[in-house]
Protein backbone atom coordinates (compact mmCIF):
# COMPACT_ATOMS: atom_id res chain seq x y z
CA UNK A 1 16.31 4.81 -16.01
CA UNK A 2 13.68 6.43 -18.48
CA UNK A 3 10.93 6.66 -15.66
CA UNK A 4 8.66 3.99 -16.98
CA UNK A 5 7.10 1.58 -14.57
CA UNK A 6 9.24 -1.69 -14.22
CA UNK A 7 6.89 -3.60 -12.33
CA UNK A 8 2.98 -2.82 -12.28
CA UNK A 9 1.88 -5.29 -9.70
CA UNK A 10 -0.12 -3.80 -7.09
CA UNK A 11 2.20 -5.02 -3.93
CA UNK A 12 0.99 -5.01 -0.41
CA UNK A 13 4.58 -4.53 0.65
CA UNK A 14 5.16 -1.45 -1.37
CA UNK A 15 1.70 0.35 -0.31
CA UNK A 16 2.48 0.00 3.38
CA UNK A 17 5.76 1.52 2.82
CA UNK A 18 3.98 4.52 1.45
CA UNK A 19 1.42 4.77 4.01
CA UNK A 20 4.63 4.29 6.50
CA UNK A 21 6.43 7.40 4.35
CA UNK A 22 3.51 9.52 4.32
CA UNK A 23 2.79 8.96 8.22
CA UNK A 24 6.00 11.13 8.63
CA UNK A 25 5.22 13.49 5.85
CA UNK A 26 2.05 14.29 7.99
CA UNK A 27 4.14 14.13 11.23
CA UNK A 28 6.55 17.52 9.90
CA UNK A 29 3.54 19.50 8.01
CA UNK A 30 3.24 17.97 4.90
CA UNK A 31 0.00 19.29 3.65
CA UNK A 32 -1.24 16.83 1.21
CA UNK A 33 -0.11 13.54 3.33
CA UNK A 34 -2.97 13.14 4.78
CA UNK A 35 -5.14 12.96 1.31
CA UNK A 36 -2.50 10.78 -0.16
CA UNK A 37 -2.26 8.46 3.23
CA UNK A 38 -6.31 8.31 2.44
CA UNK A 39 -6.29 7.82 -0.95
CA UNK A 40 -3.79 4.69 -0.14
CA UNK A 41 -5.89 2.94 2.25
CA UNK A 42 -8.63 3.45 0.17
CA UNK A 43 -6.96 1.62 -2.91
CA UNK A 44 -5.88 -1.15 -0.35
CA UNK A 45 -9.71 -1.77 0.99
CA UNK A 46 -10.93 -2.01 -2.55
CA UNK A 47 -7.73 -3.94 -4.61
CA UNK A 48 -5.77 -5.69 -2.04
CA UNK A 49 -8.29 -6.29 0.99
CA UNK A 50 -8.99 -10.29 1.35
CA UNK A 51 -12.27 -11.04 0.83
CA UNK A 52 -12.25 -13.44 4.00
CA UNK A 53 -11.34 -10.49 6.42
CA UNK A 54 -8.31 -11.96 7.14
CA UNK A 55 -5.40 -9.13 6.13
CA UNK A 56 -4.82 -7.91 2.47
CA UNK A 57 -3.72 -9.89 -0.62
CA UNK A 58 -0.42 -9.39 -1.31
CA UNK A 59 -0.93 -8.54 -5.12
CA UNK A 60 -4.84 -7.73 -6.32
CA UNK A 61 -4.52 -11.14 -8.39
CA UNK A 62 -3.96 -13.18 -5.19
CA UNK A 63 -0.75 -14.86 -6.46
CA UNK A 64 2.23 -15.43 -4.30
CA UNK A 65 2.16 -15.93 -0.75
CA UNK A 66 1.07 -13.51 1.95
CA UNK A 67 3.99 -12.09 3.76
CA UNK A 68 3.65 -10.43 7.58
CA UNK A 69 5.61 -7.18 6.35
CA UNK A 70 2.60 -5.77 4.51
CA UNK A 71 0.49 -6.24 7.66
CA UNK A 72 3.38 -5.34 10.05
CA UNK A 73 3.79 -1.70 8.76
């Protein structure tokens, strides 16, 4: 309600919603999409990538288990 974050975890799930969001914003015109949609993947490769080149993490601490949505989107 006050704008703070309620939940810092970087989440696979919610970063390939954004990249899914921002694939449209770049689709009508959006002119910054495409830097944000970069920007995202780029966070992904270096926090959330698996080391064993196998997918991404599904928070950068490793915990919980690895769902197909993240990967799907």
């Amino acid at each position: 309600v006050d704008g703070t974050v309620a939940d810092a975890a970087e989440d696979a799930y919610d970063h390939s919603c954004v990249l899914l969001a921002l694939a449209h914003a770049h689709m009508v015109g959006n002119p910054d999409a495409l830097r944000l949609g970069e920007e995202t993947f780029s966070f992904l490769d270096t926090h959330l990538e698996d080391s064993r080149m196998t997918g991404f993490l599904e928070t950068s601490s490793g915990d919980g288990e690895r769902r197909s949505n993240p990967h799907m989107h």
